[in-house]
Every structure is written in C-alpha cells, then in structure tokens.
Protein backbone atom coordinates (compact mmCIF):
# COMPACT_ATOMS: atom_id res chain seq x y z
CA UNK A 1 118.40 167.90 82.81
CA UNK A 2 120.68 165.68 84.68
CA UNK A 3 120.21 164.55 88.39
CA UNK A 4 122.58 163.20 91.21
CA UNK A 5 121.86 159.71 89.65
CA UNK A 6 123.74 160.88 86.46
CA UNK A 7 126.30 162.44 87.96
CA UNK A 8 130.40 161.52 87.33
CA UNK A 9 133.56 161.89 88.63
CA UNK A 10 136.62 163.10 87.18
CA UNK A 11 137.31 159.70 86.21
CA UNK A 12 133.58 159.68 84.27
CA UNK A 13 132.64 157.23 86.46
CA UNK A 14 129.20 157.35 88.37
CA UNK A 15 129.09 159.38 91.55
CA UNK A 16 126.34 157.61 92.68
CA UNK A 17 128.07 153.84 93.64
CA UNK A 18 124.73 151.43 93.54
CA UNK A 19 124.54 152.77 90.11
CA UNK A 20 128.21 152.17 88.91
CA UNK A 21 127.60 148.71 90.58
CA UNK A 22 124.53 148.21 88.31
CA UNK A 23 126.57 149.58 85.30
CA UNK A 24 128.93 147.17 86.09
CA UNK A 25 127.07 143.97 86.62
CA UNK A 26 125.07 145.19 83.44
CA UNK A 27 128.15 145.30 81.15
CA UNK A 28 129.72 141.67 83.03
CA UNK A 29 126.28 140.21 81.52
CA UNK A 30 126.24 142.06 78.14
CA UNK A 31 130.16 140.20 78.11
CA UNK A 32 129.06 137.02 79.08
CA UNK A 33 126.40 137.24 76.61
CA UNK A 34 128.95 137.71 73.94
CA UNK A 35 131.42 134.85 74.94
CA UNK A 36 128.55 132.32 74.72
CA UNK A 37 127.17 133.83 70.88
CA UNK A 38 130.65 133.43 70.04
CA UNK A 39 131.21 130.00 71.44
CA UNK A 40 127.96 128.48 69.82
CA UNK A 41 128.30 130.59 66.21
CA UNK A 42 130.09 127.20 64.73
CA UNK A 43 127.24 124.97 66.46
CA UNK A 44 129.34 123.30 68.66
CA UNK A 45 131.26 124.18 71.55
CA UNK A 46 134.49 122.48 72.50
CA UNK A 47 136.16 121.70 75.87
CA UNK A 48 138.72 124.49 75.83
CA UNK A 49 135.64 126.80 74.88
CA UNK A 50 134.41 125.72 78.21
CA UNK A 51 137.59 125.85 80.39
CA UNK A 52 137.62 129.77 78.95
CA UNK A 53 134.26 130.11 80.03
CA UNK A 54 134.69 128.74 83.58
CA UNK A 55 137.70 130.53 84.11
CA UNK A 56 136.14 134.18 82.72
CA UNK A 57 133.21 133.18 85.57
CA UNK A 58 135.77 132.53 88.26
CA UNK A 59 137.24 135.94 88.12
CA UNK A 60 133.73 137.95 87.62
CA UNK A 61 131.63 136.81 91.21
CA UNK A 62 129.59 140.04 90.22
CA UNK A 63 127.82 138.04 86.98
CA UNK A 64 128.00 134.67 89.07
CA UNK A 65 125.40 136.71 91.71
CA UNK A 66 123.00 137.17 88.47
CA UNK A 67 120.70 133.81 88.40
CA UNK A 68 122.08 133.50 84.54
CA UNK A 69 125.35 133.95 85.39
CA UNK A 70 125.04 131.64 88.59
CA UNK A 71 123.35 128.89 86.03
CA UNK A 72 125.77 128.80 83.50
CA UNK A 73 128.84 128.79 85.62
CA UNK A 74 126.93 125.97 87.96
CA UNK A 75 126.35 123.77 84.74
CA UNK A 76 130.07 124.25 83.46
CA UNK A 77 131.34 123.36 86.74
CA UNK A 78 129.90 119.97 87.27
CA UNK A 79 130.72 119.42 83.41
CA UNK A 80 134.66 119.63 84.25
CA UNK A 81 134.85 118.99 87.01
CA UNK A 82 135.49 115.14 86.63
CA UNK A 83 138.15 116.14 83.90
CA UNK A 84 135.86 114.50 81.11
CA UNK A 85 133.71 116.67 79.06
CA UNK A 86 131.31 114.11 77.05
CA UNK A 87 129.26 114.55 73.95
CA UNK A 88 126.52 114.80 76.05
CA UNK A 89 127.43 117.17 78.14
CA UNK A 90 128.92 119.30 75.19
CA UNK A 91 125.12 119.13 73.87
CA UNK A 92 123.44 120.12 77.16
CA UNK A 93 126.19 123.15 77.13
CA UNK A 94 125.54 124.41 73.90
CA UNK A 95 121.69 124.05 73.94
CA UNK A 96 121.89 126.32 77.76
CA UNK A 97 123.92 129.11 75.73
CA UNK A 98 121.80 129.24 72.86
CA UNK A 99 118.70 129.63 75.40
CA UNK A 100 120.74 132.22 77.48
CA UNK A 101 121.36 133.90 73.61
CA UNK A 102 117.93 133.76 72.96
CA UNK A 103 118.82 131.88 69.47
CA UNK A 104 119.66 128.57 68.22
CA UNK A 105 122.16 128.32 65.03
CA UNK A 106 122.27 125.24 63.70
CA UNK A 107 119.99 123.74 66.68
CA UNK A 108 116.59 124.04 65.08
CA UNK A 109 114.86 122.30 67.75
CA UNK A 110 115.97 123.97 70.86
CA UNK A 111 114.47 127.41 71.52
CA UNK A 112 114.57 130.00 74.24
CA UNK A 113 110.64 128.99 75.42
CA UNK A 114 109.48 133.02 75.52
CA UNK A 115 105.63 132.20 74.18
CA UNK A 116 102.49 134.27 74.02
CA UNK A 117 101.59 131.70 77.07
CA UNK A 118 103.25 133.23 79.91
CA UNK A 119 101.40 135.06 82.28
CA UNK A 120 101.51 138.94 81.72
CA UNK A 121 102.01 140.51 83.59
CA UNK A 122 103.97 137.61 85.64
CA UNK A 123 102.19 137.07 89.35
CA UNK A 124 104.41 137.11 92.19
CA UNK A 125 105.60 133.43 93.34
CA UNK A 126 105.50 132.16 96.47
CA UNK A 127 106.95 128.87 97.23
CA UNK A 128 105.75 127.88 100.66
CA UNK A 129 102.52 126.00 100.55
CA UNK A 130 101.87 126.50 96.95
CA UNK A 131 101.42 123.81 94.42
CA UNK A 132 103.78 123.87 90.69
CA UNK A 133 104.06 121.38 88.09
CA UNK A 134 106.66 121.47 85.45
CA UNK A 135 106.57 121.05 82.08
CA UNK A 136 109.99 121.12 79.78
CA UNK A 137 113.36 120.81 79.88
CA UNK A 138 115.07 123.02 82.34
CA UNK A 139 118.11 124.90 82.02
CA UNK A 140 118.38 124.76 86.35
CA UNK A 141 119.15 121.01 85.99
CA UNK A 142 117.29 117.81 86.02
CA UNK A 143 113.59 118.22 86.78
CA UNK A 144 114.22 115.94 90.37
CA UNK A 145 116.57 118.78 91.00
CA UNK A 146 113.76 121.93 90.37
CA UNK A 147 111.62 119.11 92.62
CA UNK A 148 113.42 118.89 95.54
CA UNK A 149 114.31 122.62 95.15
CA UNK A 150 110.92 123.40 95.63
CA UNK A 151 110.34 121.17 98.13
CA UNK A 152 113.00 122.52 100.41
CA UNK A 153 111.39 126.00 99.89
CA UNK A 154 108.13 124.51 101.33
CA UNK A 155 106.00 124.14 98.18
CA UNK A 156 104.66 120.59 96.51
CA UNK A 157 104.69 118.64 92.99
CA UNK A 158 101.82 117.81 91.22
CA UNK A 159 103.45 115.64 89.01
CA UNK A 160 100.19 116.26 86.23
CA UNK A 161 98.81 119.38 86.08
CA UNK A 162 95.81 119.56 88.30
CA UNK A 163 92.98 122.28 88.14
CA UNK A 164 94.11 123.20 91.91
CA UNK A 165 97.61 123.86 90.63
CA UNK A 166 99.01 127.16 91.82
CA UNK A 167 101.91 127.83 88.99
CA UNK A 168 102.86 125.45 85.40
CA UNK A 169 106.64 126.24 85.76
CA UNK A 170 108.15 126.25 81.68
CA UNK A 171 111.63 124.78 81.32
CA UNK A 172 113.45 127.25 79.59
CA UNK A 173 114.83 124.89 76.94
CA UNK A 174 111.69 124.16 74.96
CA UNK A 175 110.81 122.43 71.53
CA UNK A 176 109.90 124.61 68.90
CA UNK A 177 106.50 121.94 67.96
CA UNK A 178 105.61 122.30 71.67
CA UNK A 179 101.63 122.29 70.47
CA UNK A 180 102.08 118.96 69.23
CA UNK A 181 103.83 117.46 72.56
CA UNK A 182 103.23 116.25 75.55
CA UNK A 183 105.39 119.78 76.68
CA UNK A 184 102.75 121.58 75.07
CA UNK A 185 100.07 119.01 76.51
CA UNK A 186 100.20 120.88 79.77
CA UNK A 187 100.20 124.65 78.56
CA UNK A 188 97.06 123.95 76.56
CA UNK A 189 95.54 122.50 79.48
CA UNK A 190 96.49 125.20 81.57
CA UNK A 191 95.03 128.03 78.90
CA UNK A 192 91.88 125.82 79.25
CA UNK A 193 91.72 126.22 82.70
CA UNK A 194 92.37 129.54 83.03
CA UNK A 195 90.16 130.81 79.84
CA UNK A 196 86.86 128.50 81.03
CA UNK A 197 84.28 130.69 81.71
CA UNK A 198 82.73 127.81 83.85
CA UNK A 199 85.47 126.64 85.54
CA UNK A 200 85.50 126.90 89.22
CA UNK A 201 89.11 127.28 89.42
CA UNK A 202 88.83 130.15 86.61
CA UNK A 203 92.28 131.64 86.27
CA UNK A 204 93.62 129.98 89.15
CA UNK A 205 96.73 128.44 87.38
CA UNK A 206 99.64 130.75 86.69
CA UNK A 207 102.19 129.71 83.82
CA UNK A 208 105.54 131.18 84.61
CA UNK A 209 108.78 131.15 82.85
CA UNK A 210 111.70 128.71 84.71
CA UNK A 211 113.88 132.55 84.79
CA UNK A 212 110.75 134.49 86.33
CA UNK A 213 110.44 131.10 88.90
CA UNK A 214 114.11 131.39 89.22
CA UNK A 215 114.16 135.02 89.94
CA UNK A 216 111.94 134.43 92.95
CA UNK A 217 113.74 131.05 94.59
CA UNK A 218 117.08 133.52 94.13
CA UNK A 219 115.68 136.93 95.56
C-alpha cells in the first residue's frame, strides 16, 4: 500500500520534497563513496585523483552538509591548497578514504575502528561541561584540533582517561593490534570501568565513535 511519502510526479520524482532531498543527498554520498573505492583500489592516490575529488565536492554543497562529506572535502582542501601535495599528505588522504570505505586494500594496518567496544546503543553527547578523552588517530584532524573543538563547545580534556571521564572519544583511523597498544590501553581501561561491579563510577564512562561524537558537535 503506498502513502503520500511514496508518492511521484510525472517526472517519477518524489511528491513529497524533504524526501527527494533525502534521496538526493543519499545518492551524492553513495557517489562519493564510489569515487574514493575507486581512487584507493591501486593503494595509492595521486594528486590529480585529488584535484577530481575537490572539484566533484565543490559542485555538490548537498554531500559537503553531510559530516563525511564536510571531512573529506575539509582535509583535501588544506592538502592543495598550498599547490604541493606531499607524500605525507597523499598517505593521510588515502588512509581517510579507506576509513570513509570502511576497507583498507593494500593498507593492512589502517582500519575503519567499528569494534564490539562502542557503546550500544550510543548515549546522547553533550559537550558543555562534560569531560572526553581521546584515544586514536582522528580522521577530524590533529587531536589539538578535536581539543580545542571541544573546548570551544564548553567541554574539557582529560588528557588520561580518568574514572570521572564522561565519554573515551575513538579516532576513526585505528590500528588493527589496538589490544596490544597504548590506543587500546584506554578502551580496556574504560571496559574495566564500566564492567566493575565495585566501582563507584560503574558505567559512568561512555566510549563513542569520532562519527557518532561528530554527529553531535555538527547537529
């Protein structure tokens, strides 16, 4: 049985427009999830892969307002933008599309972190006067930017993870061995803290993906 929601024009486009806009934004993302697979399938990317990418961003501002789409084009940006696009910065590229892909060919040690860790289902964040550490790499930037993000939202750093922490923010590029580093220091902690059947602070610390933190800094 169809409803007003499902309804189309004579075009077979949906009736309903905060739908078609959805549809839209939907398919941008299912694009831009294809351009980076395809840029990363050689395990590399080059600069003319990236000029293509920043240029496809430039003309969809309906996947830049996703956070994924807002991340990758922020990241390409300040990669060109000097006119120099270093080894390094080729590396930092590829590992953020094969997290945004959710695989890593030819990377073996970068992984999208999506672990049996998380929270679930994921608490609602609040920034202002709550306390986060971080643990990872993070696709958002450098871990002094997340910091002062934070910060400016009214919220504090433990820079180790204390048993009065509020939220363990996970970078979303992560190590595949993170049990057996000091990444993976910081869950286990946290799994302590929140599985102690003595401790006072039972439960108290939330892990959270960086995307599920992201979602809430960008709502």
């Amino acid at each position: 049985m169809s409803s007003y929601n499902d309804a189309e024009d004579a075009h077979g486009q949906p009736v309903n427009r905060a739908l078609n806009a959805r549809r839209l934004k939907e398919r941008g993302l299912d694009e831009l999830l294809g351009i980076c697979t395809g840029m990363i399938a050689d395990g590399a990317v080059n600069e003319q892969e990236a000029n293509y990418l920043l240029d496809w961003l430039n003309r969809r501002l309906d996947v830049q307002q996703e956070y994924v789409g807002y991340l990758i084009y922020s990241r390409v940006y300040e990669f060109l933008r000097d006119g120099r696009f270093d080894e390094n910065e080729k590396r930092e590229l590829f590992e953020l599309l094969a997290a945004t892909c959710g695989h890593t060919p030819q990377a073996p040690g970068v992984t999208l972190s999506a672990c049996s860790f998380f929270d679930t289902p994921p608490p609602k964040v609040q920034i202002d006067n709550h306390s986060f550490c971080l643990t990872g790499r993070f696709a958002f930037g450098a871990r002094s930017e997340v910091v002062e993000e934070i910060l400016n939202l009214g919220g504090w750093v433990h820079g180790t993870l204390l048993q009065s922490t509020d939220f363990l923010v996970v970078g979303t590029l992560a190590s595949r061995d993170w049990k057996h580093s000091s990444f993976g220091n910081k869950i286990k902690l946290a799994m302590e803290f929140r599985e102690s059947t003595c401790h006072p602070f039972r439960s108290r610390v939330s892990i959270i993906s960086e995307d599920w933190w992201a979602k809430h800094i960008f709502s």
